[in-house]
PDB file of N, CA and C in Angstrom:
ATOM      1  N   UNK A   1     102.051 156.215 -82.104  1.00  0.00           N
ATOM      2  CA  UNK A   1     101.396 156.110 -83.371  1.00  0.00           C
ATOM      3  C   UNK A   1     101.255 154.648 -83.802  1.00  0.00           C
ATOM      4  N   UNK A   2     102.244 153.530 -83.678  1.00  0.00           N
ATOM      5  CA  UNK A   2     102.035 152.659 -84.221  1.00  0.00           C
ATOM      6  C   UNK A   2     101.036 152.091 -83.339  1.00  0.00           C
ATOM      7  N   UNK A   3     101.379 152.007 -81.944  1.00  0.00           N
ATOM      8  CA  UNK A   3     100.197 151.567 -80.832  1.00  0.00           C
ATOM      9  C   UNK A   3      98.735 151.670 -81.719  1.00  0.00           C
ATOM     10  N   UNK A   4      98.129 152.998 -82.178  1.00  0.00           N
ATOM     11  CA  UNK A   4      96.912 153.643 -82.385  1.00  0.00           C
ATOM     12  C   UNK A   4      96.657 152.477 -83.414  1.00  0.00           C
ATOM     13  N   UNK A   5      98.050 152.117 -84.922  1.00  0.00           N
ATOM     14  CA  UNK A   5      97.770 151.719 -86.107  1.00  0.00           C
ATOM     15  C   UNK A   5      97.048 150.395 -85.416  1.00  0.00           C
ATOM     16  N   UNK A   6      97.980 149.272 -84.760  1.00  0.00           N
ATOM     17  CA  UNK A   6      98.103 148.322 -84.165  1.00  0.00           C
ATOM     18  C   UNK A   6      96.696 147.976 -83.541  1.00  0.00           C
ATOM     19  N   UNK A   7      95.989 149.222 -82.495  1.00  0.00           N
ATOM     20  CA  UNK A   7      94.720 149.276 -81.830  1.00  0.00           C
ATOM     21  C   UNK A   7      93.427 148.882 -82.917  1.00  0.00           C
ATOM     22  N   UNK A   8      93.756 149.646 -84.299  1.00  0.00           N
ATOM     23  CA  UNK A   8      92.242 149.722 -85.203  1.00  0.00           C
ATOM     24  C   UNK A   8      92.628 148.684 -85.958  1.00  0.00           C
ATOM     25  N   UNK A   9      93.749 148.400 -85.964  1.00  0.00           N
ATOM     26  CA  UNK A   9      94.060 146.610 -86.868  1.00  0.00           C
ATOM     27  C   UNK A   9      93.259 145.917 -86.029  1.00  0.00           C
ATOM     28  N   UNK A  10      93.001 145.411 -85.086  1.00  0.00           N
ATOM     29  CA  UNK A  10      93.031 144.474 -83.789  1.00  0.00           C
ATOM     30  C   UNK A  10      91.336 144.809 -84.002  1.00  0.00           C
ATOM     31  N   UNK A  11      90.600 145.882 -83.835  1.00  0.00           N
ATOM     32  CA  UNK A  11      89.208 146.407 -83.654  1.00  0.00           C
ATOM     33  C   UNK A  11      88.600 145.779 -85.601  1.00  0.00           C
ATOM     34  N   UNK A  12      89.453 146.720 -86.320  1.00  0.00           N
ATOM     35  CA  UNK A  12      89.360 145.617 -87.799  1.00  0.00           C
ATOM     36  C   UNK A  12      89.209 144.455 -88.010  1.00  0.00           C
ATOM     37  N   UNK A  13      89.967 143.428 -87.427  1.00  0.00           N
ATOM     38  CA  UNK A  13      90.402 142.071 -87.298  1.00  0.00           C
ATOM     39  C   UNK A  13      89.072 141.635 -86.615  1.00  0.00           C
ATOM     40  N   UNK A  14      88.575 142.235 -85.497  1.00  0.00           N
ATOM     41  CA  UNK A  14      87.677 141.760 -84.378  1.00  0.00           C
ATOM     42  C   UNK A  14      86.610 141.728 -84.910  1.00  0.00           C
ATOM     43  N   UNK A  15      86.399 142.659 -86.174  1.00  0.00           N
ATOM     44  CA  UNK A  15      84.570 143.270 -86.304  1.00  0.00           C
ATOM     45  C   UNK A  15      85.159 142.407 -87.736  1.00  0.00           C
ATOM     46  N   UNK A  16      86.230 141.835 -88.285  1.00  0.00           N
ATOM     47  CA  UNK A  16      85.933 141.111 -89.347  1.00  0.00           C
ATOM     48  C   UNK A  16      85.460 139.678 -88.986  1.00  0.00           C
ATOM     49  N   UNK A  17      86.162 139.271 -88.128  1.00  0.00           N
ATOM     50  CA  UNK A  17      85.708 138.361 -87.508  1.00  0.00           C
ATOM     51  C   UNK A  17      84.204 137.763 -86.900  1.00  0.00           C
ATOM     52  N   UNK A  18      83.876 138.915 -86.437  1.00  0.00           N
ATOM     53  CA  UNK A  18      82.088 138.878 -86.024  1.00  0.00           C
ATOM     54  C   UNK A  18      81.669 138.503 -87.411  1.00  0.00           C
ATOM     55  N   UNK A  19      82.124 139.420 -88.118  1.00  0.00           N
ATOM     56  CA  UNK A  19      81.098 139.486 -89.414  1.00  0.00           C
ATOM     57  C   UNK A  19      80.959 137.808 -90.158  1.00  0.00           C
ATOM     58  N   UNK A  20      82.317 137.714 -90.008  1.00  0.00           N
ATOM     59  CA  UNK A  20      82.929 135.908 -90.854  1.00  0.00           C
ATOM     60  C   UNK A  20      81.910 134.731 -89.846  1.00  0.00           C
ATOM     61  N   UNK A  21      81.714 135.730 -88.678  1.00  0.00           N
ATOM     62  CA  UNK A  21      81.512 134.153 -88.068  1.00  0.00           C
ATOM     63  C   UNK A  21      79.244 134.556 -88.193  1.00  0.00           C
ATOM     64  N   UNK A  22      79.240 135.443 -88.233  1.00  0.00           N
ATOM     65  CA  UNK A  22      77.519 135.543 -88.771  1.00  0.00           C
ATOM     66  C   UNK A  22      77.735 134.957 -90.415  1.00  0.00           C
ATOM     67  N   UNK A  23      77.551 135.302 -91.015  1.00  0.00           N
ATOM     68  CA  UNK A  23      77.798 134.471 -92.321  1.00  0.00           C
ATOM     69  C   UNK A  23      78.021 133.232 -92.426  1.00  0.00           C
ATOM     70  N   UNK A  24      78.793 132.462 -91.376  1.00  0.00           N
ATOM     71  CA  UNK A  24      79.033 131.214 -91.437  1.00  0.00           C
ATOM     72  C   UNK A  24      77.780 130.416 -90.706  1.00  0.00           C
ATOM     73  N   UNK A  25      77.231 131.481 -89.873  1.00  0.00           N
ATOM     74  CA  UNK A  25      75.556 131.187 -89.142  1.00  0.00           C
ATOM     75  C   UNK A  25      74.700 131.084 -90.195  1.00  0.00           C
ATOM     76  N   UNK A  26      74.903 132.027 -91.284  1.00  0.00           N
ATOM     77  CA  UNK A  26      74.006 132.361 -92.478  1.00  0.00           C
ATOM     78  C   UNK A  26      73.995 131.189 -93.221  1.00  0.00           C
ATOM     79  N   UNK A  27      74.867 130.690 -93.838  1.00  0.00           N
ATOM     80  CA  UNK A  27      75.704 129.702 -94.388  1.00  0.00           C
ATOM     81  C   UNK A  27      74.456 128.562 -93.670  1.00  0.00           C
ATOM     82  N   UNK A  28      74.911 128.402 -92.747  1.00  0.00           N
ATOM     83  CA  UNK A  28      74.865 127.170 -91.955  1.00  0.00           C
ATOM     84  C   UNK A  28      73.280 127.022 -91.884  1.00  0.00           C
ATOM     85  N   UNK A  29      72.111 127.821 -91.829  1.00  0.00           N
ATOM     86  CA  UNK A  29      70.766 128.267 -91.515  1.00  0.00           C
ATOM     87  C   UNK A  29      70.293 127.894 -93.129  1.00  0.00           C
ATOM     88  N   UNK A  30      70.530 128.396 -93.795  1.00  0.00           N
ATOM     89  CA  UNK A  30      70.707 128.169 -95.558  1.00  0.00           C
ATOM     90  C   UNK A  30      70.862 126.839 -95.901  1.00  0.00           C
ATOM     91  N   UNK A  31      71.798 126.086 -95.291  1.00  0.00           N
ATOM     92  CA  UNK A  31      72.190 124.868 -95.749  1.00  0.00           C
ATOM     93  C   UNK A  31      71.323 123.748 -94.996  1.00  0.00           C
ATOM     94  N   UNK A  32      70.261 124.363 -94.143  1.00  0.00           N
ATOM     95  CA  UNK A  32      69.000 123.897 -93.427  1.00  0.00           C
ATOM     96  C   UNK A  32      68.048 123.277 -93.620  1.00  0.00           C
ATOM     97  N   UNK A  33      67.917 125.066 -94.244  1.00  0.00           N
ATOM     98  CA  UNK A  33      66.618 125.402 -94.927  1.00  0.00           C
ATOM     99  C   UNK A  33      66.385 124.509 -96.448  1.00  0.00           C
ATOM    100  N   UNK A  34      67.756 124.708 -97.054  1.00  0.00           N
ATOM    101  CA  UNK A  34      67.525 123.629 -98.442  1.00  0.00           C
ATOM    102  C   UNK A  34      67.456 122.356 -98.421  1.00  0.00           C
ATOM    103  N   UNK A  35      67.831 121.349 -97.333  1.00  0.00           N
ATOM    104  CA  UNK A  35      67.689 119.939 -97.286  1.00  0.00           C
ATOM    105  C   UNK A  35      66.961 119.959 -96.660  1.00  0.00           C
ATOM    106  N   UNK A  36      65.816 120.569 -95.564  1.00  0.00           N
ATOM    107  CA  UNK A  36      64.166 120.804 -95.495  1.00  0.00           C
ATOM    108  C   UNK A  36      63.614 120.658 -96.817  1.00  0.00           C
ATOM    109  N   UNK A  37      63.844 121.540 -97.510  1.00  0.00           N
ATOM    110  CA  UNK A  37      62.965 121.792 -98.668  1.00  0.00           C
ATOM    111  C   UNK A  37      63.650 120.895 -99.565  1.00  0.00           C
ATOM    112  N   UNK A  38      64.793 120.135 -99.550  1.00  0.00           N
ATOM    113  CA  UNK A  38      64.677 118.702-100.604  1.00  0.00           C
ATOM    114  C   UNK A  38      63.966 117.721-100.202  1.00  0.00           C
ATOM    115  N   UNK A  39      64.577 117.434 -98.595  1.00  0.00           N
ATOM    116  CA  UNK A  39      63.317 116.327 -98.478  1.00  0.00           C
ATOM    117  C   UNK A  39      61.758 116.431 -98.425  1.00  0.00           C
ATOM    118  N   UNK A  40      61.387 117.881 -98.332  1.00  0.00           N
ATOM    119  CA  UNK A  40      60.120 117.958 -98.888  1.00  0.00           C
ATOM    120  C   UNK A  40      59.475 117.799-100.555  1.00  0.00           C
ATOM    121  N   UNK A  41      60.102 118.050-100.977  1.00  0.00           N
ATOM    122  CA  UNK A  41      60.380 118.145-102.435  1.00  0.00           C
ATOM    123  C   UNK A  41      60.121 116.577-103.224  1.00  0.00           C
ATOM    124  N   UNK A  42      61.112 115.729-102.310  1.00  0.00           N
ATOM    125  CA  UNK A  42      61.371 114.184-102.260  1.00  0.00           C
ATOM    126  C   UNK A  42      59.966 113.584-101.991  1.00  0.00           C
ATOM    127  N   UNK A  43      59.482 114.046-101.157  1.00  0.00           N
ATOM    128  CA  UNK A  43      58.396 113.417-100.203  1.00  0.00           C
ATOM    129  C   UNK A  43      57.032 113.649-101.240  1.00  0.00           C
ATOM    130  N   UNK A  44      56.897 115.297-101.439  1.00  0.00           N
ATOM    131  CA  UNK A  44      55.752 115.373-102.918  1.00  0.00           C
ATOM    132  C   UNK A  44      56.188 114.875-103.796  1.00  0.00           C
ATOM    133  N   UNK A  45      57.150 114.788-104.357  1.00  0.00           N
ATOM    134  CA  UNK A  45      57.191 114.220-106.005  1.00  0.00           C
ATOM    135  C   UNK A  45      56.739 112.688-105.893  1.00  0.00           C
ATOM    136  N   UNK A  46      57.172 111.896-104.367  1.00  0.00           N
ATOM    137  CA  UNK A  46      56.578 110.306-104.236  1.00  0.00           C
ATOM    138  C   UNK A  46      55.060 110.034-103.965  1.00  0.00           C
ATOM    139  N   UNK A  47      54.551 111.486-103.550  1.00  0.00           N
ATOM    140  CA  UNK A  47      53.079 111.348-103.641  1.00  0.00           C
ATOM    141  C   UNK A  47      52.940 111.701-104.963  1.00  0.00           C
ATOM    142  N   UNK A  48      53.297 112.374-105.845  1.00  0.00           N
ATOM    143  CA  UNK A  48      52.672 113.345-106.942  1.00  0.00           C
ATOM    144  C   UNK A  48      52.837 112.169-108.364  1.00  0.00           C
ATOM    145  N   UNK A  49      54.047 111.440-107.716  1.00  0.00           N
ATOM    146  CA  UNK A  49      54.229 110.811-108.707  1.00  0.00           C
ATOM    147  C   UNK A  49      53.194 109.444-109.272  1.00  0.00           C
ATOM    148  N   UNK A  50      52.579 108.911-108.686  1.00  0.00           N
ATOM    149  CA  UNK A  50      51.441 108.187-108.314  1.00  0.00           C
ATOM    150  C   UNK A  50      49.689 108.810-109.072  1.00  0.00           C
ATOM    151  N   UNK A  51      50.002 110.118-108.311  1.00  0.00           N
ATOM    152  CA  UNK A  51      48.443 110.973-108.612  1.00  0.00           C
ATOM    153  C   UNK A  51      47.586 110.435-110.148  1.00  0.00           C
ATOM    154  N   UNK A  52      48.795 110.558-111.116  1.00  0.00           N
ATOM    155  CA  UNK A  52      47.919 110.252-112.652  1.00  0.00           C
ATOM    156  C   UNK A  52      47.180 109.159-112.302  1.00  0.00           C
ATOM    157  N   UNK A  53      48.050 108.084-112.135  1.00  0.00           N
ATOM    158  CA  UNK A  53      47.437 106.388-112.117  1.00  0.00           C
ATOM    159  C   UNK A  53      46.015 106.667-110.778  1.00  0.00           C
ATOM    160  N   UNK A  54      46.425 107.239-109.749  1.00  0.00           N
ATOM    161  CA  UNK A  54      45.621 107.145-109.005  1.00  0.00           C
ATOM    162  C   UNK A  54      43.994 107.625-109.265  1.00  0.00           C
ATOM    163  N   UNK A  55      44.330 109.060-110.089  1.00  0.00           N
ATOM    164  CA  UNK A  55      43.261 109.903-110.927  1.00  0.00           C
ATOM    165  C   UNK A  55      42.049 108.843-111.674  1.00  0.00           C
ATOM    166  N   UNK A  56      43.278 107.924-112.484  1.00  0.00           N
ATOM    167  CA  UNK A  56      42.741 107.497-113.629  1.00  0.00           C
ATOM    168  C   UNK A  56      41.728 105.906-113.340  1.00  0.00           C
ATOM    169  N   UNK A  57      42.155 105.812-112.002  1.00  0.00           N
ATOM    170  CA  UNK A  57      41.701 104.205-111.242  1.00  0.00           C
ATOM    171  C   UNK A  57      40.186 104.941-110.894  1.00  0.00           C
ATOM    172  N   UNK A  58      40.323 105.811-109.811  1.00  0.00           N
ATOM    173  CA  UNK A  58      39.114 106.752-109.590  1.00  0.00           C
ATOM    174  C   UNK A  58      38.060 106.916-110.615  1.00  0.00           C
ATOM    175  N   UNK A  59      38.258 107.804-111.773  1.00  0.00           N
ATOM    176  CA  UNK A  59      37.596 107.854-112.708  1.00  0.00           C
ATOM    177  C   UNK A  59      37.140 106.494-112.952  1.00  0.00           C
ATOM    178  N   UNK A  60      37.985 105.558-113.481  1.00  0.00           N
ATOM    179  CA  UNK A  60      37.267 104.452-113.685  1.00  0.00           C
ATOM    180  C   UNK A  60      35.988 103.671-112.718  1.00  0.00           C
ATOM    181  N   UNK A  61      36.691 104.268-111.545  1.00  0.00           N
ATOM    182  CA  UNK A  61      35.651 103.558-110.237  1.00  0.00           C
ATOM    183  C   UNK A  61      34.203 104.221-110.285  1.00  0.00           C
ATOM    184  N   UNK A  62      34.303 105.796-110.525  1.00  0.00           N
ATOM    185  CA  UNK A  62      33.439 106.506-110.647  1.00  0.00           C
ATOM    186  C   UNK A  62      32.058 106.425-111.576  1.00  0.00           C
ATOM    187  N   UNK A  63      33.070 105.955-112.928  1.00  0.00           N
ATOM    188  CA  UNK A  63      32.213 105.490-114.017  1.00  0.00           C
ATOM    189  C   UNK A  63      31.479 104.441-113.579  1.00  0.00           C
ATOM    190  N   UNK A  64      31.878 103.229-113.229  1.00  0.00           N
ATOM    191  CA  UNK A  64      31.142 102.321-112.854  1.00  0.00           C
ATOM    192  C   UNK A  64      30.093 102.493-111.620  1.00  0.00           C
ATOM    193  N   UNK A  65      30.013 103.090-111.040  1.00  0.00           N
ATOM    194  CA  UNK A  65      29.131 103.177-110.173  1.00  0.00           C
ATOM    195  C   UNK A  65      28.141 104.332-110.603  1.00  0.00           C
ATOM    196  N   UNK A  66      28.829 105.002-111.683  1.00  0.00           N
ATOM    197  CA  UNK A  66      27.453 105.697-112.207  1.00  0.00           C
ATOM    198  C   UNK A  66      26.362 104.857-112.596  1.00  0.00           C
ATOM    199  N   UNK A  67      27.357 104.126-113.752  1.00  0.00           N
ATOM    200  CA  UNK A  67      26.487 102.941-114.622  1.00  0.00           C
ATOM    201  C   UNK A  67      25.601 102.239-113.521  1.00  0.00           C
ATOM    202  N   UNK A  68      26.011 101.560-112.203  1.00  0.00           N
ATOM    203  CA  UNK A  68      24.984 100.773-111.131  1.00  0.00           C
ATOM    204  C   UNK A  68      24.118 101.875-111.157  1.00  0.00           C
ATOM    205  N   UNK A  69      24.344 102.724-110.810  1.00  0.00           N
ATOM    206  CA  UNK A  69      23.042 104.077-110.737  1.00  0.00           C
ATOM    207  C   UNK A  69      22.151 104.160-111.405  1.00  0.00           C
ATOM    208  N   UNK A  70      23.011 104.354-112.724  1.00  0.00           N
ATOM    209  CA  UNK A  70      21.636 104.365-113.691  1.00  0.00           C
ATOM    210  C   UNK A  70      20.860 103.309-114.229  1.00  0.00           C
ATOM    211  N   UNK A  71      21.099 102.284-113.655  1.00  0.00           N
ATOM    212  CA  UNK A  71      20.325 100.702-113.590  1.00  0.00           C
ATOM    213  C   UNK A  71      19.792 100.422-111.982  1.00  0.00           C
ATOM    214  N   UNK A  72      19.927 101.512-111.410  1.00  0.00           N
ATOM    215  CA  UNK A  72      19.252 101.003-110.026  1.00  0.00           C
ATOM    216  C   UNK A  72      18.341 102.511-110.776  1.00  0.00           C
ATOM    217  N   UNK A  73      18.538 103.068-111.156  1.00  0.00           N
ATOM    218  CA  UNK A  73      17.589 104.765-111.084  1.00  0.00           C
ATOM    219  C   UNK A  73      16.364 103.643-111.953  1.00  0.00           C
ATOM    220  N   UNK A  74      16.332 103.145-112.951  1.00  0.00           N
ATOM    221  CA  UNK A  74      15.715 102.548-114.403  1.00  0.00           C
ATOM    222  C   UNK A  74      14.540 101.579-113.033  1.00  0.00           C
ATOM    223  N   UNK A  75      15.581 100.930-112.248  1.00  0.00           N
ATOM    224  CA  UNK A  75      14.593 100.251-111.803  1.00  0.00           C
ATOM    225  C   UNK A  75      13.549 101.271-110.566  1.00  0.00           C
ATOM    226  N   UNK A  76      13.965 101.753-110.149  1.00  0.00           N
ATOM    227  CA  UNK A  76      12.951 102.626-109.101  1.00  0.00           C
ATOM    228  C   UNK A  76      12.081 103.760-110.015  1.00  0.00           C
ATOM    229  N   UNK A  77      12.438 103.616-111.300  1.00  0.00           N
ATOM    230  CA  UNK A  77      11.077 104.124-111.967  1.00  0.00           C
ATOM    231  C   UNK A  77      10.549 103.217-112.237  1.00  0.00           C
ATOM    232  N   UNK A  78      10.640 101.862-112.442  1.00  0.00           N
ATOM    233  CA  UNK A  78       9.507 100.931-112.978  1.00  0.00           C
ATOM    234  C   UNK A  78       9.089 100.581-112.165  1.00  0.00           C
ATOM    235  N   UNK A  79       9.229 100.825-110.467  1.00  0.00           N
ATOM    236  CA  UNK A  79       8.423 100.359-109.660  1.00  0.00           C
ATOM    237  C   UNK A  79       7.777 101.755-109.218  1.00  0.00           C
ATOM    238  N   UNK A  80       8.003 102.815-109.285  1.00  0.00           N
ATOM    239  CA  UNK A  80       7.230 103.930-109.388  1.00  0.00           C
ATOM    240  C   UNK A  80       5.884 103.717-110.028  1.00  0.00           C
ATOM    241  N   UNK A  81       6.349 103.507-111.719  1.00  0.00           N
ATOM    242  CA  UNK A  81       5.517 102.983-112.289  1.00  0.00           C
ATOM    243  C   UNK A  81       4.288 102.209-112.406  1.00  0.00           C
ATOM    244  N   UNK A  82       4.719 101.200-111.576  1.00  0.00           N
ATOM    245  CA  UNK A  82       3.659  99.824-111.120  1.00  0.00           C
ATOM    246  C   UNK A  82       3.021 100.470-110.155  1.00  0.00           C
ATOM    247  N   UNK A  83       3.699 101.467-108.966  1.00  0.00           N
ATOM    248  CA  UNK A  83       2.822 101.488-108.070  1.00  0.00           C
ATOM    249  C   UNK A  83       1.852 102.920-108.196  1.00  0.00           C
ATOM    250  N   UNK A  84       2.226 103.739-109.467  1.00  0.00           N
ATOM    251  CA  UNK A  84       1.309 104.361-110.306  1.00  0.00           C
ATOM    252  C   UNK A  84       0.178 103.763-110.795  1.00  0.00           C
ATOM    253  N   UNK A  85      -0.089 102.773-111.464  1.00  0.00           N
ATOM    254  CA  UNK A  85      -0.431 101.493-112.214  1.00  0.00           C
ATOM    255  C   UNK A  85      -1.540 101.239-111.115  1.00  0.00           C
ATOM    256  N   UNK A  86      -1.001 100.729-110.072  1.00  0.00           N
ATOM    257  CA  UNK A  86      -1.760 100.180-108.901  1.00  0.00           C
ATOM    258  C   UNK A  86      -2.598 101.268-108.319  1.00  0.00           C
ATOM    259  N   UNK A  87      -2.107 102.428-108.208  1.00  0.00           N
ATOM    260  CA  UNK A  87      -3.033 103.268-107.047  1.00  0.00           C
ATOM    261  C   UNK A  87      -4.984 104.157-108.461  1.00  0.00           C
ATOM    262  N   UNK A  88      -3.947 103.879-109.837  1.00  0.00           N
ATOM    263  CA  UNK A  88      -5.135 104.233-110.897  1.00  0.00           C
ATOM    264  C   UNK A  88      -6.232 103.258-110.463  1.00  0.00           C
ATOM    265  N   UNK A  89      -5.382 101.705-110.828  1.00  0.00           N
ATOM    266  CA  UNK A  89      -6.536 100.821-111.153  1.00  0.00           C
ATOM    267  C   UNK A  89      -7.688 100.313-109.370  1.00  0.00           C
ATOM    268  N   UNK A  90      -6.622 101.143-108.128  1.00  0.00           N
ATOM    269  CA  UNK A  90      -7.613 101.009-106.984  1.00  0.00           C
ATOM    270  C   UNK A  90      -8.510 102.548-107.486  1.00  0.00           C
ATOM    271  N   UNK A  91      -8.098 103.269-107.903  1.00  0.00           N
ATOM    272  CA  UNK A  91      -9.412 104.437-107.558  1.00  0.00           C
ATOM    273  C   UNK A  91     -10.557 104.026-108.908  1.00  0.00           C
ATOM    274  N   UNK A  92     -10.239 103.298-109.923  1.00  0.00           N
ATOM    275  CA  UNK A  92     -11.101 102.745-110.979  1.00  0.00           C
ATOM    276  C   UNK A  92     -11.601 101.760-110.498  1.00  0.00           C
ATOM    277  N   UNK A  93     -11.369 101.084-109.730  1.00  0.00           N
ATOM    278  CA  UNK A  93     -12.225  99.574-109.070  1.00  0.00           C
ATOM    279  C   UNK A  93     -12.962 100.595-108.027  1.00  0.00           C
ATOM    280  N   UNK A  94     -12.495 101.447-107.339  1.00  0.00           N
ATOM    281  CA  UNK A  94     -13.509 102.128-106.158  1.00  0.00           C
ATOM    282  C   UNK A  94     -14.579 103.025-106.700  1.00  0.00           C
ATOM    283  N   UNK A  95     -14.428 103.295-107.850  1.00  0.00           N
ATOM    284  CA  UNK A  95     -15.629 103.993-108.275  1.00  0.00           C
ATOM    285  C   UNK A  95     -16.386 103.617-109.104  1.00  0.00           C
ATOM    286  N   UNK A  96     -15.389 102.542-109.540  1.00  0.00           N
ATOM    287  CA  UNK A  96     -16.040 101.238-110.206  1.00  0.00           C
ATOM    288  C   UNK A  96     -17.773 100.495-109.545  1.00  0.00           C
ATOM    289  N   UNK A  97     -17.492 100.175-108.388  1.00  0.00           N
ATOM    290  CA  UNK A  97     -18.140  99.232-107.245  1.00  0.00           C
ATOM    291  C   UNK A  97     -19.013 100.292-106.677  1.00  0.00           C
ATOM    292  N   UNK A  98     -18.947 101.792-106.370  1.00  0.00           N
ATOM    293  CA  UNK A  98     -19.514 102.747-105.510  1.00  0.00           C
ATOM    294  C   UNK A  98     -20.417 103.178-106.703  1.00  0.00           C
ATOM    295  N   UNK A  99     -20.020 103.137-107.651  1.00  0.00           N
ATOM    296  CA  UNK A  99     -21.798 103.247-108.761  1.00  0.00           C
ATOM    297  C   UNK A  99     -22.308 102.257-109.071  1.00  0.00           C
ATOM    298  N   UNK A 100     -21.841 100.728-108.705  1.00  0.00           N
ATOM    299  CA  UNK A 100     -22.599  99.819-108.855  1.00  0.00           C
ATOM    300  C   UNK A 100     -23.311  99.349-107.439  1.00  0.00           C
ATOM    301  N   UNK A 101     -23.225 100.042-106.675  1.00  0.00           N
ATOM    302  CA  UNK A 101     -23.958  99.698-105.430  1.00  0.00           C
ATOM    303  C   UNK A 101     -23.274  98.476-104.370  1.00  0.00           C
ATOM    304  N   UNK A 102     -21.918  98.046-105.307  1.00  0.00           N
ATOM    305  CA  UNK A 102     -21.347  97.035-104.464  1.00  0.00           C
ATOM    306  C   UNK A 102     -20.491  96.922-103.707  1.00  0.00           C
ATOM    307  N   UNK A 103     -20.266  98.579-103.178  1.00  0.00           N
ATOM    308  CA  UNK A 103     -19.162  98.978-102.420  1.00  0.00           C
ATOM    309  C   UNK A 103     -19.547  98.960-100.816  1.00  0.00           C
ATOM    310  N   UNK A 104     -20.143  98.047 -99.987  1.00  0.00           N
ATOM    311  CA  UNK A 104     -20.204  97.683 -99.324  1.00  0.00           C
ATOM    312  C   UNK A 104     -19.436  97.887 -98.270  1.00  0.00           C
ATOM    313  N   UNK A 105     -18.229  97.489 -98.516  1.00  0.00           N
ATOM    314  CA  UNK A 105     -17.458  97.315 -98.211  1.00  0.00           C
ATOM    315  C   UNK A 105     -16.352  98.773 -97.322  1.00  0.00           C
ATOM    316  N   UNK A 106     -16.770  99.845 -98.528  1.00  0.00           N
ATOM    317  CA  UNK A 106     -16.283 101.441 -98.162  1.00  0.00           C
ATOM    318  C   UNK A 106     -17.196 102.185 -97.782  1.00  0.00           C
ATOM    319  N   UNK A 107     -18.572 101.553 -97.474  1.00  0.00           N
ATOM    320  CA  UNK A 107     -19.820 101.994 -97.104  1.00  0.00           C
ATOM    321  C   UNK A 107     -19.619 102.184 -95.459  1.00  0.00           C
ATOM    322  N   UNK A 108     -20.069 103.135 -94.505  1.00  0.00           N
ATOM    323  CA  UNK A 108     -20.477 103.235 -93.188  1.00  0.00           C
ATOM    324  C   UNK A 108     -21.439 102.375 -92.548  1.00  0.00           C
ATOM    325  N   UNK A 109     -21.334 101.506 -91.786  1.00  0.00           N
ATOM    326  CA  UNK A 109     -22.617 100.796 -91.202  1.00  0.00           C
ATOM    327  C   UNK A 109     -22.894 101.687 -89.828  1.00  0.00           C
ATOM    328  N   UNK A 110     -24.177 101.976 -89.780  1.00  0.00           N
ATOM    329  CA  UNK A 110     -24.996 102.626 -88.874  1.00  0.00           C
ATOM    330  C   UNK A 110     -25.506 101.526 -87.902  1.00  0.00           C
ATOM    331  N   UNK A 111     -25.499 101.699 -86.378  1.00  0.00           N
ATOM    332  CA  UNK A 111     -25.884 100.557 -85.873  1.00  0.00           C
ATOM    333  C   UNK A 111     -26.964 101.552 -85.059  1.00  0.00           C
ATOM    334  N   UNK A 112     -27.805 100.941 -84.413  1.00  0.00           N
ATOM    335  CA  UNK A 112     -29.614 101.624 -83.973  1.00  0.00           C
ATOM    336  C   UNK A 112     -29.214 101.061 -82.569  1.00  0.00           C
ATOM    337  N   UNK A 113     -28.836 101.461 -81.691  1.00  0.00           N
ATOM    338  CA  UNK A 113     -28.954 100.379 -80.209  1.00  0.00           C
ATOM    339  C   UNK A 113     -30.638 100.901 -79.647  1.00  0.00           C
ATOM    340  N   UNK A 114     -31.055 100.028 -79.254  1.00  0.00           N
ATOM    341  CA  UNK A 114     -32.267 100.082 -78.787  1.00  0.00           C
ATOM    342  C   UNK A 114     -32.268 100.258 -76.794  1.00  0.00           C
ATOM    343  N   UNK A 115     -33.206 101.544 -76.581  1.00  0.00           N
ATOM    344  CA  UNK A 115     -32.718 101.205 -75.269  1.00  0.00           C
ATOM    345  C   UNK A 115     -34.024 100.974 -74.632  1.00  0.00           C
ATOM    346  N   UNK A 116     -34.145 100.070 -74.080  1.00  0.00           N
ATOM    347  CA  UNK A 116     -34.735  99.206 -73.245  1.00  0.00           C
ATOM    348  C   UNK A 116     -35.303  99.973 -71.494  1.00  0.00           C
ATOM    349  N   UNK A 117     -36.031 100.146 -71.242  1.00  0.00           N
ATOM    350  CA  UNK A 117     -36.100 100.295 -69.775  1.00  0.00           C
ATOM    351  C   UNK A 117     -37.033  99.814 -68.941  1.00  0.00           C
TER     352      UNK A 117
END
């Protein structure tokens, strides 16, 4: 009888043991996993910490190059403009000259070759 007590102490002892030493795996896998995830933690907050100022430089950069925009846009309409300007006052000079007979110039010349034999 005591043998038997002695046997399931020993089988007790053995399977407490397994158990103590997974847990201490657990433990140990856990205590991993969280200084992963501090030094990740570490690593975003040194990017994150930056982001406002960085946001706020951007925006500013942004603005300004709108503003060049809309002073380069101002100017490619006033040369739109001119070359609006220009293509009126060629079709008013061309029809200008083509009812005054002095369009010569947009006129077809007909040439007669004469053939000889």
């Amino acid at each position: 009888m005591v043998t038997l007590v002695v046997i399931i102490n020993i089988l007790i002892s053995l399977i407490l043991l397994y158990i103590a030493r997974r847990v201490w795996q657990f433990k140990k896998r856990l205590a991993n996993i969280a200084n992963r995830l501090t030094a990740a933690e570490r690593r975003t907050h040194a990017v994150l910490e930056k982001a406002p100022e960085n946001i706020s430089r951007r925006q500013q950069n942004i603005q300004l190059l709108r503003q060049g925009n809309q002073s380069i846009q101002l100017q490619i309409e006033q040369v739109r403009q001119i070359f609006s300007l220009l293509l009126v006052g060629q079709q008013i000079q061309r029809r200008y000259f083509s009812k005054l007979g002095l369009g010569t110039k947009y006129k077809k010349k007909t040439v007669v070759k004469s053939t000889e034999k």
